[in-house]
PDB file of N, CA and C in Angstrom:
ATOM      1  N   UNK A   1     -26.350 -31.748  24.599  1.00  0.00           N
ATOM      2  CA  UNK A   1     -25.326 -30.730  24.605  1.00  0.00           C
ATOM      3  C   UNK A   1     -25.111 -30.174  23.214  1.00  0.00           C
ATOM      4  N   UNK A   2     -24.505 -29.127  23.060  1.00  0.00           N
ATOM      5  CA  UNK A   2     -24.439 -28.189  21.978  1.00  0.00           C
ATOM      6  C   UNK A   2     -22.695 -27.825  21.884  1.00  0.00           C
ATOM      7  N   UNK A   3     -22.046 -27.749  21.035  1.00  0.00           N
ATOM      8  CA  UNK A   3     -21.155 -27.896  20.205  1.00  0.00           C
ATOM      9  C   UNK A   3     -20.806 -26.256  19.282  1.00  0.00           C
ATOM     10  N   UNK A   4     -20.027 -25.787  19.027  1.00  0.00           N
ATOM     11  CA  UNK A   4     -19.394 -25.336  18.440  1.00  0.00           C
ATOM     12  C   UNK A   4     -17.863 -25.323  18.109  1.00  0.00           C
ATOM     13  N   UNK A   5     -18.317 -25.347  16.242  1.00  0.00           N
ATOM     14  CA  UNK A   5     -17.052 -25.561  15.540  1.00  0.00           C
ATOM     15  C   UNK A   5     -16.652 -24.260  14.747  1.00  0.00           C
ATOM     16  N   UNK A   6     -15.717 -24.075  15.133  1.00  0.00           N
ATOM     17  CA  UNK A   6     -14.941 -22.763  14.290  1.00  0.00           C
ATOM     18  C   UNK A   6     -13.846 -22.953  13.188  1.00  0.00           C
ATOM     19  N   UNK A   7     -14.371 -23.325  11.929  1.00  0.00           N
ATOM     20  CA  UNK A   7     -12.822 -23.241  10.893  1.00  0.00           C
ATOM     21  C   UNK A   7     -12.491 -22.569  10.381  1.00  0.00           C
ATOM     22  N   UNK A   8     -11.021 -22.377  10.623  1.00  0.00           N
ATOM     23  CA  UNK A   8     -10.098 -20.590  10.100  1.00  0.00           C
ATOM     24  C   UNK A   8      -9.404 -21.227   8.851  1.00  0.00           C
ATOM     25  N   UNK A   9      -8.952 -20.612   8.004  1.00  0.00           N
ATOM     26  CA  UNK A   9      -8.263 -20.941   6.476  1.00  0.00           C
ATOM     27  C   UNK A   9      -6.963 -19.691   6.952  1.00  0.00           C
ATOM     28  N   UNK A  10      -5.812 -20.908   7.613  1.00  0.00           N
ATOM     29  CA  UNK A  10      -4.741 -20.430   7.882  1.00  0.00           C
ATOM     30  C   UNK A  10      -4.004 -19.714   7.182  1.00  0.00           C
ATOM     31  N   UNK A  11      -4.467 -19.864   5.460  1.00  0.00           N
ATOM     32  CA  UNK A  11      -4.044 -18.930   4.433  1.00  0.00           C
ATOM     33  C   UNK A  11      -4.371 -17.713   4.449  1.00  0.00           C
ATOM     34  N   UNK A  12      -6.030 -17.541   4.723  1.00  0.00           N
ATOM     35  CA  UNK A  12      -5.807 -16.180   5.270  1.00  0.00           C
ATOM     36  C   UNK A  12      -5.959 -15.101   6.047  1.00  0.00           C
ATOM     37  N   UNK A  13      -5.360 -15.954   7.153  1.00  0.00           N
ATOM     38  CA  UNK A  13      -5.134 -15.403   8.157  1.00  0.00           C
ATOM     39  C   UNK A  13      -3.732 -14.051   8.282  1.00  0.00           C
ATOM     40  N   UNK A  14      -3.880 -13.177   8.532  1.00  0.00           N
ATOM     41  CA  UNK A  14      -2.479 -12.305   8.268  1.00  0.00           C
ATOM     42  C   UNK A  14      -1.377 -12.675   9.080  1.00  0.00           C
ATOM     43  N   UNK A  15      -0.225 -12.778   8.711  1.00  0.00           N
ATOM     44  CA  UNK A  15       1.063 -13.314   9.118  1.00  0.00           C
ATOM     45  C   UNK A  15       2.260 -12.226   8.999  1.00  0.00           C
ATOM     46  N   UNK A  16       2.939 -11.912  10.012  1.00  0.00           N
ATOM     47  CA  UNK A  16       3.726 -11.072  10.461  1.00  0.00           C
ATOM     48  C   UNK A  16       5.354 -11.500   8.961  1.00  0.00           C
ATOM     49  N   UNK A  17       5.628 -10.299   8.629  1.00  0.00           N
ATOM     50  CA  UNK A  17       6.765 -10.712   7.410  1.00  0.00           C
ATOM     51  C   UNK A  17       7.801 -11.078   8.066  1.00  0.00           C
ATOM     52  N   UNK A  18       8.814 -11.446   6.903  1.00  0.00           N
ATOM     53  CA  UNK A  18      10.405 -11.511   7.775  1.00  0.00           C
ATOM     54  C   UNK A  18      11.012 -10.402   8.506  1.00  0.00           C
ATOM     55  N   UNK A  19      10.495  -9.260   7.845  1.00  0.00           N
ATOM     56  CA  UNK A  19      11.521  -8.086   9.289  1.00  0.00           C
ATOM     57  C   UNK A  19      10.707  -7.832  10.312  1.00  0.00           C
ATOM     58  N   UNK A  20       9.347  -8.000  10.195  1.00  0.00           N
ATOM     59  CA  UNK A  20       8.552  -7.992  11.608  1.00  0.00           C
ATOM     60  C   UNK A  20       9.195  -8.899  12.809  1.00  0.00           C
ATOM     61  N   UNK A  21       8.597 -10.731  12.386  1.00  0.00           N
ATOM     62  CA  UNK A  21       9.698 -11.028  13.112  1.00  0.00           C
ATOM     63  C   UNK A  21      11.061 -11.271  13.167  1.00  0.00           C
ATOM     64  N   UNK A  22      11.651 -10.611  12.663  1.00  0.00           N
ATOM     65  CA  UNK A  22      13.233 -10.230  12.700  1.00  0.00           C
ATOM     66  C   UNK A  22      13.790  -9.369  13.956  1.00  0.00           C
ATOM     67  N   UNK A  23      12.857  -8.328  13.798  1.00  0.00           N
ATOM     68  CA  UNK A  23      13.003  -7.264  14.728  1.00  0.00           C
ATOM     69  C   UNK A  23      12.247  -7.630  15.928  1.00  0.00           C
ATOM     70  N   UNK A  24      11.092  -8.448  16.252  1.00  0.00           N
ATOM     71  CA  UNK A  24      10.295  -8.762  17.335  1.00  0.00           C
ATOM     72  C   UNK A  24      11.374  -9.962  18.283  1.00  0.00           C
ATOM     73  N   UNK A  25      11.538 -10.697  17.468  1.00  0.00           N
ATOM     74  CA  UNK A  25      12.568 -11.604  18.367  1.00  0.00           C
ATOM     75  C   UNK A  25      13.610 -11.970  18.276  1.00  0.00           C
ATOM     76  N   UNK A  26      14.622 -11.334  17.633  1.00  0.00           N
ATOM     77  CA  UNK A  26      15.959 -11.026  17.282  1.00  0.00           C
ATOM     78  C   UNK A  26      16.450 -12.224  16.690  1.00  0.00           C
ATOM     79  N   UNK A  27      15.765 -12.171  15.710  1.00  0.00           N
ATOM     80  CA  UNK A  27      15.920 -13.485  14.610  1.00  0.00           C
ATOM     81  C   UNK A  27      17.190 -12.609  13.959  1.00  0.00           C
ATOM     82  N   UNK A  28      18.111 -13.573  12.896  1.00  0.00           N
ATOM     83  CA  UNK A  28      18.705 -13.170  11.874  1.00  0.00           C
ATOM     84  C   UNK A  28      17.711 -13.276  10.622  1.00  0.00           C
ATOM     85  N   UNK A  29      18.088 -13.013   9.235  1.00  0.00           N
ATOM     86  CA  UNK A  29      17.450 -12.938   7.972  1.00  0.00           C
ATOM     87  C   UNK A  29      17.500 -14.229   7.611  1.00  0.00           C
ATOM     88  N   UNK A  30      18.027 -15.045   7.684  1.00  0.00           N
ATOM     89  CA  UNK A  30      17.620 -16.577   7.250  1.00  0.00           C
ATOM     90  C   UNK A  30      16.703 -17.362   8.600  1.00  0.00           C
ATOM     91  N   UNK A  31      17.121 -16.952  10.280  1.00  0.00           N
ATOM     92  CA  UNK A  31      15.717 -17.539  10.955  1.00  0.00           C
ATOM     93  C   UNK A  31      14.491 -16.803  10.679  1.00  0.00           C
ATOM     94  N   UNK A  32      14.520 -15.795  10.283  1.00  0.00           N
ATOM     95  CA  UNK A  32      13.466 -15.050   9.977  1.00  0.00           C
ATOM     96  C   UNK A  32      12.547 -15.802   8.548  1.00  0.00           C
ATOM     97  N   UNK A  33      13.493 -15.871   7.836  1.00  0.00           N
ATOM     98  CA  UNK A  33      12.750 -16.369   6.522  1.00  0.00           C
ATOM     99  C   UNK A  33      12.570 -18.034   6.555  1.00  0.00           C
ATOM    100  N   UNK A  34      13.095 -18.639   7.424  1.00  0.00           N
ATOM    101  CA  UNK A  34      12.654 -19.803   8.088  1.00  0.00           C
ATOM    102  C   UNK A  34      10.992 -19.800   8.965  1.00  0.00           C
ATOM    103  N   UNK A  35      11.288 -18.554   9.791  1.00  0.00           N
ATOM    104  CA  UNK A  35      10.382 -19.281  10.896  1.00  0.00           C
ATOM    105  C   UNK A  35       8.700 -18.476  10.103  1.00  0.00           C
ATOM    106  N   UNK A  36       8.950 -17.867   9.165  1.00  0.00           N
ATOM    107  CA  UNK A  36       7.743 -17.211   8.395  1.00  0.00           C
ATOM    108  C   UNK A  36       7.486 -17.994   7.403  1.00  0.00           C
ATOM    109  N   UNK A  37       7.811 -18.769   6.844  1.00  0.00           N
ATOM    110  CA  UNK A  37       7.735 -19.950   6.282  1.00  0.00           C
ATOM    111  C   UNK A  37       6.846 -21.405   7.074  1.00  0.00           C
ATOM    112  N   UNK A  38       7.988 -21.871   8.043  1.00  0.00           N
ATOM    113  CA  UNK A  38       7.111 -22.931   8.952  1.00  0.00           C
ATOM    114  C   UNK A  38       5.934 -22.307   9.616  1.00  0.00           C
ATOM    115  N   UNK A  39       5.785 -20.967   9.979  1.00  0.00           N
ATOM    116  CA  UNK A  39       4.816 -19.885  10.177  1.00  0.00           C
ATOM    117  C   UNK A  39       3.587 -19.849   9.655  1.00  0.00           C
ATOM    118  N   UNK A  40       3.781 -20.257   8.564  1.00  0.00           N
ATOM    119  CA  UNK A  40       2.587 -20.186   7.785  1.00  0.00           C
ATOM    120  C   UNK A  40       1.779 -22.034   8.033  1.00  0.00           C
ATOM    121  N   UNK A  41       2.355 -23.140   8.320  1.00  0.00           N
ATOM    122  CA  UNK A  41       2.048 -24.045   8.233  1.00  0.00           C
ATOM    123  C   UNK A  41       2.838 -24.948   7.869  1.00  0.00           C
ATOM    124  N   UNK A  42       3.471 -24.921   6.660  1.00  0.00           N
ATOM    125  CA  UNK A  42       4.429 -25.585   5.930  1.00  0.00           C
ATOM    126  C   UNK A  42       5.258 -26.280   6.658  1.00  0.00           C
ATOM    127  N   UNK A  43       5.161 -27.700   6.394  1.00  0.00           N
ATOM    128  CA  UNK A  43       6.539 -28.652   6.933  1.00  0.00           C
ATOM    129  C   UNK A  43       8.023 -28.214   6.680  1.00  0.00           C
ATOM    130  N   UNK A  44       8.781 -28.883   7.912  1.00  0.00           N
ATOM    131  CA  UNK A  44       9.700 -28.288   7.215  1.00  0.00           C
ATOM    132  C   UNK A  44      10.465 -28.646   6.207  1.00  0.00           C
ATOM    133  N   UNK A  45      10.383 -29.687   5.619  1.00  0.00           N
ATOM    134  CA  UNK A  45      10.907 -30.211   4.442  1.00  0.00           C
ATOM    135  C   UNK A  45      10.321 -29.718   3.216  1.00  0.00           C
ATOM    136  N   UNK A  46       9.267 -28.841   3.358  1.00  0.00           N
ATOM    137  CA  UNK A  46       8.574 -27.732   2.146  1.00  0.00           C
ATOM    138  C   UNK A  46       9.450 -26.669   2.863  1.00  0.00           C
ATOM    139  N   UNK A  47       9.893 -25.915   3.616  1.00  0.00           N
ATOM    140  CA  UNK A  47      10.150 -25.258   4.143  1.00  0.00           C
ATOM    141  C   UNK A  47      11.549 -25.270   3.544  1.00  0.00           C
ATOM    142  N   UNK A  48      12.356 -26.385   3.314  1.00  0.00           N
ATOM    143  CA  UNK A  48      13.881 -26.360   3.362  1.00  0.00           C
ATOM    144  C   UNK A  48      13.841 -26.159   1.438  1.00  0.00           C
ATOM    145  N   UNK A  49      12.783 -27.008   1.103  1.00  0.00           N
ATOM    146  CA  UNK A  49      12.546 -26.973  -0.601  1.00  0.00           C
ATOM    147  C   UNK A  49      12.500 -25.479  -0.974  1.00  0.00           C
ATOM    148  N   UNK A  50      12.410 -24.947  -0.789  1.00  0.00           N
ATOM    149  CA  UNK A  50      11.502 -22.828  -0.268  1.00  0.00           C
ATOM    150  C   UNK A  50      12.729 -22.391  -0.132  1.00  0.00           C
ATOM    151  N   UNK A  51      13.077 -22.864   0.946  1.00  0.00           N
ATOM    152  CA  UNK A  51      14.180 -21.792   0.976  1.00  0.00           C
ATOM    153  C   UNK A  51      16.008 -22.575   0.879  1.00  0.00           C
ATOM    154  N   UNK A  52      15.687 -23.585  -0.417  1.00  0.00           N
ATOM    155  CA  UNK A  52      17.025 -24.185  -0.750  1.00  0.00           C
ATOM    156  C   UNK A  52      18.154 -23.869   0.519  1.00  0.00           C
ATOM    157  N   UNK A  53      17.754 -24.834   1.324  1.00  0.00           N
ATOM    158  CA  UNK A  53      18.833 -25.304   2.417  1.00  0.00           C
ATOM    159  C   UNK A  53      18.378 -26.733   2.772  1.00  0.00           C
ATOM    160  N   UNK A  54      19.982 -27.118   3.692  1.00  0.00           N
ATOM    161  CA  UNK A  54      19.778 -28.734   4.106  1.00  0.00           C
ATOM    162  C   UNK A  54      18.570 -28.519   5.060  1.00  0.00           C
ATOM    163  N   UNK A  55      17.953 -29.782   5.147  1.00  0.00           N
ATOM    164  CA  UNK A  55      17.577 -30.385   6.816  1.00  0.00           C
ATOM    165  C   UNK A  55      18.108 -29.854   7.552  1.00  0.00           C
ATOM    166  N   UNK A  56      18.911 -30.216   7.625  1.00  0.00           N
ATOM    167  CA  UNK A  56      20.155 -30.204   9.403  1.00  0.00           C
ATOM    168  C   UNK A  56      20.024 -28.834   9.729  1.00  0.00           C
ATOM    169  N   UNK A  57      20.536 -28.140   8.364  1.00  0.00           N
ATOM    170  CA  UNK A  57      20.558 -26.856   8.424  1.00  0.00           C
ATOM    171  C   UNK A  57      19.176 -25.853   9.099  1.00  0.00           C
ATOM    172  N   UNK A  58      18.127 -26.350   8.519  1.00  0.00           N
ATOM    173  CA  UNK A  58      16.461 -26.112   8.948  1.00  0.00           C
ATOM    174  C   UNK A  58      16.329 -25.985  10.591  1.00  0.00           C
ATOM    175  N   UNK A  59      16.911 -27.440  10.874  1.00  0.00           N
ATOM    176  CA  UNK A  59      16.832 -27.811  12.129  1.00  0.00           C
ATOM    177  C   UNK A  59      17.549 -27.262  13.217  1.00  0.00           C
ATOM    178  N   UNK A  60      18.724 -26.899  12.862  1.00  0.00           N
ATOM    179  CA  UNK A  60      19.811 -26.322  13.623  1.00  0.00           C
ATOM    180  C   UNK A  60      18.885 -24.602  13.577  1.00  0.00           C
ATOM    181  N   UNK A  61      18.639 -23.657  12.914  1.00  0.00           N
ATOM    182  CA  UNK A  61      18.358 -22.492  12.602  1.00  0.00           C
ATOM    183  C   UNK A  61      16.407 -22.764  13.427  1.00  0.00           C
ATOM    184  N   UNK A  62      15.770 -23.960  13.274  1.00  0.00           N
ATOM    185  CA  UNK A  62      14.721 -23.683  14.123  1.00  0.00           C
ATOM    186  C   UNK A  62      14.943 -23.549  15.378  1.00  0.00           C
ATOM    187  N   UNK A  63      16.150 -24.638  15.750  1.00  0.00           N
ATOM    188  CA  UNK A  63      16.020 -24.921  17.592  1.00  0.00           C
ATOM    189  C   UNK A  63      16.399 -23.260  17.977  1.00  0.00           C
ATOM    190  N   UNK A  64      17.659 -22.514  17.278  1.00  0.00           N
ATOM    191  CA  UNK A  64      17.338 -20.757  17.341  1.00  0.00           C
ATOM    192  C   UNK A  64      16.336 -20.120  17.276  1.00  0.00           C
ATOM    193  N   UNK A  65      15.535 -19.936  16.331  1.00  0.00           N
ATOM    194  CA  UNK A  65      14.284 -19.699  16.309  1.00  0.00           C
ATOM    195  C   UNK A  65      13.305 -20.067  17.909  1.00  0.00           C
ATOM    196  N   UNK A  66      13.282 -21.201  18.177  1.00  0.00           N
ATOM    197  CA  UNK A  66      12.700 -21.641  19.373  1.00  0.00           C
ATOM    198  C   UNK A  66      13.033 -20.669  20.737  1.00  0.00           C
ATOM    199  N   UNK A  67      14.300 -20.898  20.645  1.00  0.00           N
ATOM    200  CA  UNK A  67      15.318 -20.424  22.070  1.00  0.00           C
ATOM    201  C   UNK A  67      14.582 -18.828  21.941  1.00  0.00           C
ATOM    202  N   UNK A  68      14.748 -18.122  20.955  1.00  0.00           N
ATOM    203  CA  UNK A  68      14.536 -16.840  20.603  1.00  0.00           C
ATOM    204  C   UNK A  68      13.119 -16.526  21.160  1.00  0.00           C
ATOM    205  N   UNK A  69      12.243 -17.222  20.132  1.00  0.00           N
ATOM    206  CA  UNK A  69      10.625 -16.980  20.771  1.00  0.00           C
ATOM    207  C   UNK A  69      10.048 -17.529  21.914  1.00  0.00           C
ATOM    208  N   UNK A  70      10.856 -18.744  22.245  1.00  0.00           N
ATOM    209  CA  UNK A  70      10.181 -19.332  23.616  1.00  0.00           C
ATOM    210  C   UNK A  70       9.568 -20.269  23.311  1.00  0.00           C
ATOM    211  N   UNK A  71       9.077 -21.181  22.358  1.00  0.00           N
ATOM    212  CA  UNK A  71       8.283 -21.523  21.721  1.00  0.00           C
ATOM    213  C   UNK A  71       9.323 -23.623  21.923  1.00  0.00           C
ATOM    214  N   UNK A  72       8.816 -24.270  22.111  1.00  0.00           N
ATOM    215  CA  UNK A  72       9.407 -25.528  21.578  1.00  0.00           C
ATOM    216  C   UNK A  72       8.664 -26.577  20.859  1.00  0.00           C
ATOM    217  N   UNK A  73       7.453 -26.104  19.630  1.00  0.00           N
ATOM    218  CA  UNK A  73       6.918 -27.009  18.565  1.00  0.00           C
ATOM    219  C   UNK A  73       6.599 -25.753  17.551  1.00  0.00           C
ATOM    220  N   UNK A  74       7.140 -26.849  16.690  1.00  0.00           N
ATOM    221  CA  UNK A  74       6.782 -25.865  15.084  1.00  0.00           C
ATOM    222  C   UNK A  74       4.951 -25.712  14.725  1.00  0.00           C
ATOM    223  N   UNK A  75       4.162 -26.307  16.079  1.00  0.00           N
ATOM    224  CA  UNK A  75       2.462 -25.997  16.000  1.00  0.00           C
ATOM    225  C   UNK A  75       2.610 -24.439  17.347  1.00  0.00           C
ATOM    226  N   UNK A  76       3.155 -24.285  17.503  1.00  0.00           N
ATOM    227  CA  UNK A  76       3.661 -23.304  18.493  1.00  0.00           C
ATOM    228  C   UNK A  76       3.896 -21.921  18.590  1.00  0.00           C
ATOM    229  N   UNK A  77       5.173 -22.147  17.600  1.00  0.00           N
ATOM    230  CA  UNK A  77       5.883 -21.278  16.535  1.00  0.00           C
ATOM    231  C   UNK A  77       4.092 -20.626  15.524  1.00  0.00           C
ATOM    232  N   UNK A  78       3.582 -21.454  14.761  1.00  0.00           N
ATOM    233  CA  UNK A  78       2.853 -21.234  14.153  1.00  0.00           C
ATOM    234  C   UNK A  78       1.541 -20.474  14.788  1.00  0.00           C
ATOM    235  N   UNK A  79       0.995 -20.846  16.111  1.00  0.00           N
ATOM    236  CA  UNK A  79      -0.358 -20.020  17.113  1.00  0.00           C
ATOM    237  C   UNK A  79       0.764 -18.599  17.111  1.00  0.00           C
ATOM    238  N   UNK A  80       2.002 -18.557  17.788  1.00  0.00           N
ATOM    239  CA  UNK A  80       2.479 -17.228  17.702  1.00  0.00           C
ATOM    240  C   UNK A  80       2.443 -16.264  16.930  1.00  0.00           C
ATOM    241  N   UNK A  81       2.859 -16.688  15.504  1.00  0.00           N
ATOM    242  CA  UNK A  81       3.252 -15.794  14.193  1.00  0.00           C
ATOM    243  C   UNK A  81       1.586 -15.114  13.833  1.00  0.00           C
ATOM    244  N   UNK A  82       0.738 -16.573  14.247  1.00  0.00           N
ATOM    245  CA  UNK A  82      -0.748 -15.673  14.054  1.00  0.00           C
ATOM    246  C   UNK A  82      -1.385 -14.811  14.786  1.00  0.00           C
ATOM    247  N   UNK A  83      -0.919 -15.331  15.695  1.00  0.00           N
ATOM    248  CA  UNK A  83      -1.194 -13.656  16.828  1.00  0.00           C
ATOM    249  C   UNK A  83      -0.355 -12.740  16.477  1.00  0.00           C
ATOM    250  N   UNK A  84       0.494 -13.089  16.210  1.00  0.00           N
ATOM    251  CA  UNK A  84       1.300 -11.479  15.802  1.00  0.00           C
ATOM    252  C   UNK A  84       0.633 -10.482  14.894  1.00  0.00           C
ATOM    253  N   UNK A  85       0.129 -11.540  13.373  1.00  0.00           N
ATOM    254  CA  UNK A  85      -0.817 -11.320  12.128  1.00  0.00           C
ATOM    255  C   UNK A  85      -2.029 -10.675  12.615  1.00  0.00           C
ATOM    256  N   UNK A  86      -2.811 -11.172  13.920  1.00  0.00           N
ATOM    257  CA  UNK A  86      -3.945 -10.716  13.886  1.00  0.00           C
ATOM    258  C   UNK A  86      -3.577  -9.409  14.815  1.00  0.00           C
ATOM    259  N   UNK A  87      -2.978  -8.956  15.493  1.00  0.00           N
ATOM    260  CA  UNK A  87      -2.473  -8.056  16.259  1.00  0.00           C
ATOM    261  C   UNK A  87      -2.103  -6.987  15.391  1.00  0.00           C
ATOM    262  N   UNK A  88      -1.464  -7.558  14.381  1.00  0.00           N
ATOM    263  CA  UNK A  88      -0.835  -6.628  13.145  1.00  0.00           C
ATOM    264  C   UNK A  88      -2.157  -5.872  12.856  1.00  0.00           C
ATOM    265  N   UNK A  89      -3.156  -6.490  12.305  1.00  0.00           N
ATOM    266  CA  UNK A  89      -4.247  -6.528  11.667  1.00  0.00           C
ATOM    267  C   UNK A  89      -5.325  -5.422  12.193  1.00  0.00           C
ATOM    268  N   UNK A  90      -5.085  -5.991  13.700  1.00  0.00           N
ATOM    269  CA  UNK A  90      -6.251  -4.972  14.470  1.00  0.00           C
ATOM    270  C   UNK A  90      -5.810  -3.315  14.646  1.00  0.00           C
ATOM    271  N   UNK A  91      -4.099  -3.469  14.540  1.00  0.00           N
ATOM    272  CA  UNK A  91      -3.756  -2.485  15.019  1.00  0.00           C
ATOM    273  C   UNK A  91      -4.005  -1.303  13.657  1.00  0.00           C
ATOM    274  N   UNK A  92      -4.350  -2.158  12.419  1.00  0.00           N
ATOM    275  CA  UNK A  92      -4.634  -0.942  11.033  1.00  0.00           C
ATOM    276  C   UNK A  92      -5.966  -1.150  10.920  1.00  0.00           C
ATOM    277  N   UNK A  93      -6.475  -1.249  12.013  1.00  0.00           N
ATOM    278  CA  UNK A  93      -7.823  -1.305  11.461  1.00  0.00           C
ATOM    279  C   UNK A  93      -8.482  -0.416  12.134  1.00  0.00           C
ATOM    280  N   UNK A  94      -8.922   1.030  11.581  1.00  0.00           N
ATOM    281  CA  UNK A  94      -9.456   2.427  12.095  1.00  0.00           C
ATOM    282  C   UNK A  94     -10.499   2.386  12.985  1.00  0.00           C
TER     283      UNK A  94
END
């Protein structure tokens, strides 16, 4: 049998900004700058370091984030934001 492996460099992959999804799933400006953050990969305890807030606080503002996108894992959250990126992507591309 035969096998194929595909590895993507999640860095750069294009990722939708904070008012994209702001306006796509009626985030506020701090779930927004949360969920584009864990979005990218980042734990959320790099995530809370980033954007100087508690834990709790992280946590409370993801489970929103979740409810909002539909989404219930921060590996989830993250396949979404990249489809958004590559969607973004195709749509400027002539």
């Amino acid at each position: 049998g035969r096998a194929l492996l595909l590895l993507t460099d999640l860095d750069e992959r294009p990722r939708p900004g904070r008012d994209r999804a702001a306006r796509v799933f009626g985030l506020t400006p701090a779930e927004a700058a949360l969920a584009v953050v864990v979005g990218r990969g980042d734990s959320l305890d790099e995530a809370c370091d980033e954007l100087s807030i508690a834990r709790e606080t992280a946590r409370s503002r993801l489970k929103q984030i979740f409810a909002k996108t539909g989404v219930n894992r921060q590996g989830e959250l993250v396949a979404l934001l990249a489809r958004m990126g590559d969607r973004a992507e195709r749509d400027r591309t002539p």
